[in-house]
N, C-alpha and C. Protein backbone atom coordinates (compact mmCIF):
# COMPACT_ATOMS: atom_id res chain seq x y z
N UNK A 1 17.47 -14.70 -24.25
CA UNK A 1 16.52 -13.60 -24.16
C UNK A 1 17.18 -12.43 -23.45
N UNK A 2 16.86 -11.65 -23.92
CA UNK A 2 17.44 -10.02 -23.22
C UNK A 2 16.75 -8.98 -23.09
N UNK A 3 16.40 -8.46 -21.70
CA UNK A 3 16.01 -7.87 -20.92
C UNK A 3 16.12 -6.13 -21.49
N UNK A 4 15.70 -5.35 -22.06
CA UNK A 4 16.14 -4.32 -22.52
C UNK A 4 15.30 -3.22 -21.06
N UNK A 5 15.98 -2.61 -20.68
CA UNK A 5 15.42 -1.62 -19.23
C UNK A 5 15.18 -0.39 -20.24
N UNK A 6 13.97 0.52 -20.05
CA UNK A 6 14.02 1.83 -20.86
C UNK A 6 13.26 2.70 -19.61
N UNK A 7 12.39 2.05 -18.64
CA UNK A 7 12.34 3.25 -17.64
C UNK A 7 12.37 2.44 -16.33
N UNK A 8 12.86 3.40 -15.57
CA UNK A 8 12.52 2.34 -13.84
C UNK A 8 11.96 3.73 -12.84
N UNK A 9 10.99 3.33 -12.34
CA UNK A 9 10.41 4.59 -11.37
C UNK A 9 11.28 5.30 -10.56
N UNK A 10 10.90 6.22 -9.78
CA UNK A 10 11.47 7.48 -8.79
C UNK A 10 11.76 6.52 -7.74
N UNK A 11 10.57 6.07 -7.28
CA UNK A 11 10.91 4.86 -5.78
C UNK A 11 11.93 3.81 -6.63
N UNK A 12 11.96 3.14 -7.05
CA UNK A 12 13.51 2.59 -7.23
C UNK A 12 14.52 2.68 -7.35
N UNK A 13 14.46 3.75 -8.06
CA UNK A 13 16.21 4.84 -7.98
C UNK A 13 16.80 5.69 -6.42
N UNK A 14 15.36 5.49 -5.70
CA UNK A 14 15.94 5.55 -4.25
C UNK A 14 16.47 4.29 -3.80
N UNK A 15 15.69 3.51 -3.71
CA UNK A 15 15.84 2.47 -2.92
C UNK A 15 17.82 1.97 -3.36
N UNK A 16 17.43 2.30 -4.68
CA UNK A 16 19.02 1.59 -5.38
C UNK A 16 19.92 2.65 -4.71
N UNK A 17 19.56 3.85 -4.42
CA UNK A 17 20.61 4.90 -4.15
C UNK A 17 21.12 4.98 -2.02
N UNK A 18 19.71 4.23 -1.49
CA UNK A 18 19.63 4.15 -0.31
C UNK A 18 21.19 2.87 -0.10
N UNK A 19 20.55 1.88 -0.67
CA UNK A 19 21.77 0.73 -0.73
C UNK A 19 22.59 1.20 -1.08
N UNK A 20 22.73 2.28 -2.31
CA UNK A 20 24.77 2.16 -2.09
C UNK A 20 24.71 2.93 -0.55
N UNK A 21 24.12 3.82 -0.45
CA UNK A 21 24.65 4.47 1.44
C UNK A 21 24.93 3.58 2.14
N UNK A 22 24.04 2.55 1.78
CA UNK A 22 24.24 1.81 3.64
C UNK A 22 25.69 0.86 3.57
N UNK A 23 26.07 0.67 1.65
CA UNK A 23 27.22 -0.31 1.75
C UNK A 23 28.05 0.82 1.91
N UNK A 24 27.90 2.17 2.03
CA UNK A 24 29.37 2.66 1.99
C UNK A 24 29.78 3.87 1.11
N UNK A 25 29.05 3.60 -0.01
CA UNK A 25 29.47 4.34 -1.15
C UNK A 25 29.44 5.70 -1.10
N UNK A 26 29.97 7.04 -1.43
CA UNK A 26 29.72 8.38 -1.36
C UNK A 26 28.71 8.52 -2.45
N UNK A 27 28.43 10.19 -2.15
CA UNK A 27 27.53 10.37 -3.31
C UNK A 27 28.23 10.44 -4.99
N UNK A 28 29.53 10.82 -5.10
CA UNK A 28 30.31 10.09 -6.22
C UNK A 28 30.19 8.90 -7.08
N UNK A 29 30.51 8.08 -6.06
CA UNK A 29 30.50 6.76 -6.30
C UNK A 29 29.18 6.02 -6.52
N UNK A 30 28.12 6.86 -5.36
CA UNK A 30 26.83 6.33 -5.88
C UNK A 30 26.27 6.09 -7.30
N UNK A 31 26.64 7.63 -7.99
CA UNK A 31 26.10 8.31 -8.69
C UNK A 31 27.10 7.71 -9.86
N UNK A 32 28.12 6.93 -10.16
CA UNK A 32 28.82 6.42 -11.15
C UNK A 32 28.51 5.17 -11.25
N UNK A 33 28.28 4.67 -9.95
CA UNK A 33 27.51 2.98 -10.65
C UNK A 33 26.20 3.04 -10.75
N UNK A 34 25.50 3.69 -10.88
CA UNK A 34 24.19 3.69 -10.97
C UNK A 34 24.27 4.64 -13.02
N UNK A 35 24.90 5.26 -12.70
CA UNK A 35 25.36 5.58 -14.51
C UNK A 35 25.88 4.64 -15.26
N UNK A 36 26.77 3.72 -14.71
CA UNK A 36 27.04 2.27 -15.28
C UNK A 36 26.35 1.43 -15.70
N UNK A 37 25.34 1.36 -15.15
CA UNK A 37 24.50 0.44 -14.69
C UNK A 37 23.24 0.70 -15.15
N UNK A 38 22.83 1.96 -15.09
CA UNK A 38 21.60 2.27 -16.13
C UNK A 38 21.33 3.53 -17.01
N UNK A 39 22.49 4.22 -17.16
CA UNK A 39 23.05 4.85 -18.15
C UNK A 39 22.19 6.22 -18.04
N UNK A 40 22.00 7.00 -18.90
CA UNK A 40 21.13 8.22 -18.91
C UNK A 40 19.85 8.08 -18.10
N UNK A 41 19.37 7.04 -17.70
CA UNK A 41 18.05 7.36 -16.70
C UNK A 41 18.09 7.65 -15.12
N UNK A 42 19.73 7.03 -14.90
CA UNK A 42 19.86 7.37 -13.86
C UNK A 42 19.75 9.01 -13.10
N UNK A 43 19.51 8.85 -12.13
CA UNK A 43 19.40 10.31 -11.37
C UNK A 43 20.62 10.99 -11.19
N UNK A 44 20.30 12.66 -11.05
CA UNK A 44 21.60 13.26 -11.12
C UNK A 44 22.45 13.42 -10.50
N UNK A 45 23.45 13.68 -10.04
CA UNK A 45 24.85 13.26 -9.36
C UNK A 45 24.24 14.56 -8.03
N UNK A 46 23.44 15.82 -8.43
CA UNK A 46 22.43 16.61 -7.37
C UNK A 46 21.20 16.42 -6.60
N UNK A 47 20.55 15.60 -7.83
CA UNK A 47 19.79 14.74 -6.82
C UNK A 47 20.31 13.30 -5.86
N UNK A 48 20.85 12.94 -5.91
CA UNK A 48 21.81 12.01 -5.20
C UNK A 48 22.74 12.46 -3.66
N UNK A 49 22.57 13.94 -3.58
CA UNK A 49 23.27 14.73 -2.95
C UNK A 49 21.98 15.27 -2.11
N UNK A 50 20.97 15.54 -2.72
CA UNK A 50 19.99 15.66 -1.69
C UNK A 50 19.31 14.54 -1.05
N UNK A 51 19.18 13.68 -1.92
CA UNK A 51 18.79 12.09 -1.08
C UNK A 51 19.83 11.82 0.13
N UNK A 52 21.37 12.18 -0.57
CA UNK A 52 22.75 11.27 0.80
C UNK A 52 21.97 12.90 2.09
N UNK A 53 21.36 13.68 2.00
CA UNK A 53 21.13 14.90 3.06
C UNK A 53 20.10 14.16 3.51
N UNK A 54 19.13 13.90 3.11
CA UNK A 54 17.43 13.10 3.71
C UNK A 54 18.15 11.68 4.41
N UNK A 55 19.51 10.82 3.78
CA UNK A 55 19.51 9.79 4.57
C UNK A 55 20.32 10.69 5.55
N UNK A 56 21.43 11.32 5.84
CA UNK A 56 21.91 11.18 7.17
C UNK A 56 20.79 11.70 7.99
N UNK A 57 19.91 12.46 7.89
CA UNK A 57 19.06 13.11 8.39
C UNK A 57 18.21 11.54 9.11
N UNK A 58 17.58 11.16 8.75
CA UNK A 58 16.56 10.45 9.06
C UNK A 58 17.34 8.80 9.06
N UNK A 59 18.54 8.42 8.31
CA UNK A 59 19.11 7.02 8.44
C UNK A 59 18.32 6.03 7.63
N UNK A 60 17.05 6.48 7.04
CA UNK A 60 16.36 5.59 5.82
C UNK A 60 16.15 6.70 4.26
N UNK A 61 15.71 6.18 3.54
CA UNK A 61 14.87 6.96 2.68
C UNK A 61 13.78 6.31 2.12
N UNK A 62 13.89 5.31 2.38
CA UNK A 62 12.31 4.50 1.62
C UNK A 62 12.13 3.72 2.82
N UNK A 63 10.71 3.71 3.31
CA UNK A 63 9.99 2.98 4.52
C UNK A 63 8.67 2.56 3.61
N UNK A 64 8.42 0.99 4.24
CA UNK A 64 7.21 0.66 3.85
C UNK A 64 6.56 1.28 4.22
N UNK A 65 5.31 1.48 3.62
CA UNK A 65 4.04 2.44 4.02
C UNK A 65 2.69 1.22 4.15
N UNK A 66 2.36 1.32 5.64
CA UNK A 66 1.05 1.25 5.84
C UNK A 66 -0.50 1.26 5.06
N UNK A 67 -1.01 0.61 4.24
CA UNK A 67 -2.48 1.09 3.69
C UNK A 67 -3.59 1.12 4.28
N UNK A 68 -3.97 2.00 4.25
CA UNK A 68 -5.32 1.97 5.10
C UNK A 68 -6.57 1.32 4.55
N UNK A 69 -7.04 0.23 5.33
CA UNK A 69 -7.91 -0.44 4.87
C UNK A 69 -9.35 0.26 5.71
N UNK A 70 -10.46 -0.46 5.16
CA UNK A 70 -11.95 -0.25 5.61
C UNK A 70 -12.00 -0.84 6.83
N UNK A 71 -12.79 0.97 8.20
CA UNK A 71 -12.99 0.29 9.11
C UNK A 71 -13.47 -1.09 9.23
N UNK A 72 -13.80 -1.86 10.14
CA UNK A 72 -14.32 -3.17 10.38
C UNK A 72 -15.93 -2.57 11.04
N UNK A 73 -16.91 -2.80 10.55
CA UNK A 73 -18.02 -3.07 11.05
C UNK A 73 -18.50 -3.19 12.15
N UNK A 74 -18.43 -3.17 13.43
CA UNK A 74 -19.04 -3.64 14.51
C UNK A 74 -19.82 -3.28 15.13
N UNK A 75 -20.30 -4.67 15.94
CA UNK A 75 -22.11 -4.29 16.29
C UNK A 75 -23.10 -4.90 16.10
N UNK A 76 -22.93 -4.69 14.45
CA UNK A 76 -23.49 -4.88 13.38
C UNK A 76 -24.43 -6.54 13.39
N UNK A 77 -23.81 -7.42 13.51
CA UNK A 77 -23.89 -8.98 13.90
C UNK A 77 -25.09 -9.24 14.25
N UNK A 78 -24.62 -8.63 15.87
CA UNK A 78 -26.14 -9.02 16.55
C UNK A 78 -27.46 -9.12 16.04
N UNK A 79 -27.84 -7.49 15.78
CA UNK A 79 -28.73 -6.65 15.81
C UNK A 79 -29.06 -7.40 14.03
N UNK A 80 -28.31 -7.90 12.94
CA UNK A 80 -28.85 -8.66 11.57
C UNK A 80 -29.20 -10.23 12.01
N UNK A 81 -28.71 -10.78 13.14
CA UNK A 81 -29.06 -11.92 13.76
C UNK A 81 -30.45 -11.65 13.97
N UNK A 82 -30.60 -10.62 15.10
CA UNK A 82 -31.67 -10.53 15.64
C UNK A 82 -33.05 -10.28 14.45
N UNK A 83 -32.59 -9.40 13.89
CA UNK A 83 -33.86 -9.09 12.36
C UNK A 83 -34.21 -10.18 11.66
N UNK A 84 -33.27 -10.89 11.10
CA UNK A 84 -33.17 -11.75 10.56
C UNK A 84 -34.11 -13.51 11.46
N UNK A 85 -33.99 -13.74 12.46
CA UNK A 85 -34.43 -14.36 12.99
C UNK A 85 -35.99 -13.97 13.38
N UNK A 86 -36.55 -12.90 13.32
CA UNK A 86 -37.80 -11.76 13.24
C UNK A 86 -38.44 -12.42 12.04
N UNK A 87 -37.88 -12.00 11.00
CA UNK A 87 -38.26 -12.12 9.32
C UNK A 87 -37.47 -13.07 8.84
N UNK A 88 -37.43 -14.07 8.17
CA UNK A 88 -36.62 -14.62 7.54
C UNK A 88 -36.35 -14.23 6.45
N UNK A 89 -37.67 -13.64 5.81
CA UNK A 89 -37.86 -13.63 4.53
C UNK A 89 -37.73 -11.84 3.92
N UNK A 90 -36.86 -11.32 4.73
CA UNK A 90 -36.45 -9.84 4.18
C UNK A 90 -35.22 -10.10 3.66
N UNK A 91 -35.59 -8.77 2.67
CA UNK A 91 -34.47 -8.69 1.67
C UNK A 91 -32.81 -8.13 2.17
N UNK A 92 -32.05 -8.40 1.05
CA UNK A 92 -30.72 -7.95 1.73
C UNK A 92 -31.02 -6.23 1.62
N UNK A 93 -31.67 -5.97 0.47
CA UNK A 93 -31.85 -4.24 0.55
C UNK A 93 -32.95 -3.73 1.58
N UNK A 94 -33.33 -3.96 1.98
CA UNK A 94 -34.29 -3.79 3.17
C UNK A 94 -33.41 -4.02 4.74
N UNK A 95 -32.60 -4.56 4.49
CA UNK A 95 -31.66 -4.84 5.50
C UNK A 95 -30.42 -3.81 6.16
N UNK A 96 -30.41 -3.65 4.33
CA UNK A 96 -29.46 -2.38 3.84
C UNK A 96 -29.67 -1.44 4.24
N UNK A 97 -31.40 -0.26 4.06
CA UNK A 97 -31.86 0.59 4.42
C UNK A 97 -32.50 0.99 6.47
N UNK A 98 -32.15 -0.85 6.60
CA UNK A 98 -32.60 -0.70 7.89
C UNK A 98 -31.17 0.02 8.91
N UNK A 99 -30.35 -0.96 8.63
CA UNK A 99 -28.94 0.10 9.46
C UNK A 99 -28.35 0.76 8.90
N UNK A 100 -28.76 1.25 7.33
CA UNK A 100 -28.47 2.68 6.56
C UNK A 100 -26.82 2.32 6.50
N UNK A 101 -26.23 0.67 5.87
CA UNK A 101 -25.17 0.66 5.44
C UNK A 101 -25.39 -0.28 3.71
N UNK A 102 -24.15 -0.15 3.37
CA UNK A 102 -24.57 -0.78 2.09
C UNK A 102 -24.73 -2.65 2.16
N UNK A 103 -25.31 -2.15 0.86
CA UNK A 103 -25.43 -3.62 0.66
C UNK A 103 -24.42 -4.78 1.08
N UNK A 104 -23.17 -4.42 0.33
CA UNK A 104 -22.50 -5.31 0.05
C UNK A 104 -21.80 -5.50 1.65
N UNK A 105 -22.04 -4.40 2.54
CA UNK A 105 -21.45 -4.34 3.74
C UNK A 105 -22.36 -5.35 4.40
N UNK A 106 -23.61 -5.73 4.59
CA UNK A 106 -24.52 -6.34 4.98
C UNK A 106 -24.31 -7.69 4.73
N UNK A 107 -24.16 -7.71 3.58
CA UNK A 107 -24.16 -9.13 3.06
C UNK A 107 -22.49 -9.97 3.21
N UNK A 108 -21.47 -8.98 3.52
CA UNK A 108 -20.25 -9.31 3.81
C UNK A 108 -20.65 -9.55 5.22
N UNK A 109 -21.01 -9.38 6.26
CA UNK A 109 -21.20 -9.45 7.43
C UNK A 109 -22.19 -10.68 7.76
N UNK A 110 -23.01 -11.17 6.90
CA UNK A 110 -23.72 -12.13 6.67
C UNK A 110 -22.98 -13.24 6.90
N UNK A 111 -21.92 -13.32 5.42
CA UNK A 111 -21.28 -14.15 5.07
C UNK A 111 -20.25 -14.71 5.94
N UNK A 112 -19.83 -13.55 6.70
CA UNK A 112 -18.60 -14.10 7.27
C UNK A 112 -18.93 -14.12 8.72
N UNK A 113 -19.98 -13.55 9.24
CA UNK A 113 -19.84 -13.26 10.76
C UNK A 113 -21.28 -14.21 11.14
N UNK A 114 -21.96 -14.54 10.39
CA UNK A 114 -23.19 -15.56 10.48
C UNK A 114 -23.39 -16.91 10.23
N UNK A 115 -24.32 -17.62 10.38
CA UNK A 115 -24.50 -18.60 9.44
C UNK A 115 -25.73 -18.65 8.34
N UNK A 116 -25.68 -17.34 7.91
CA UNK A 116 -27.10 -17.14 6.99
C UNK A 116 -26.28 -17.19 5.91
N UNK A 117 -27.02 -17.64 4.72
CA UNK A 117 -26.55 -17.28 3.18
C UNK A 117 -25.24 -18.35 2.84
């Protein structure tokens, strides 16, 4: 079976261009095995020249990035303990409208931070 490559993203052609820096390679040399190697898609022997400027500058060019996930809820617990032990028999949307968060936030907080449901 054979692997035919026809595009590879912007972030990979760094990352591939970061590694030749760190083994050594100039921007020359970068820029000829990476033409070897993946022929016309590779990046240009100028852009390669502004990347080798961003690494001495900074000593990386690709850093994992952080995602920002959904605050965490808190508080919240008690105060659906407490209702909930009041009423048994209210709804999750009534629950919803009572601390004016969503549903699914309610009922995630249920699930995981209670023993209801």
């Amino acid at each position: 079976m054979t692997v035919q490559l026809n595009q590879l993203d912007f972030l990979k052609f760094r990352v591939l261009v970061e590694d030749r820096f760190m083994i050594g390679f100039d921007n020359q040399q970068t820029f000829d095995s990476l033409r070897g190697q993946y022929g016309g898609i590779s990046p240009e022997l100028q852009t390669i020249k502004n990347i080798h400027v961003k690494y001495n500058q900074e000593k990386n060019i690709v850093s994992k990035g952080m995602i920002p996930k959904r605050p965490k809820h808190t508080g919240l617990r008690p105060r659906i303990v407490e209702t909930l032990q009041a009423s048994l028999h209210i709804s999750l949307r009534r629950l919803a409208d009572t601390f004016q968060k969503d549903k699914k936030t309610i009922k995630s907080i249920m699930q995981n931070e209670t023993d209801y449901i």
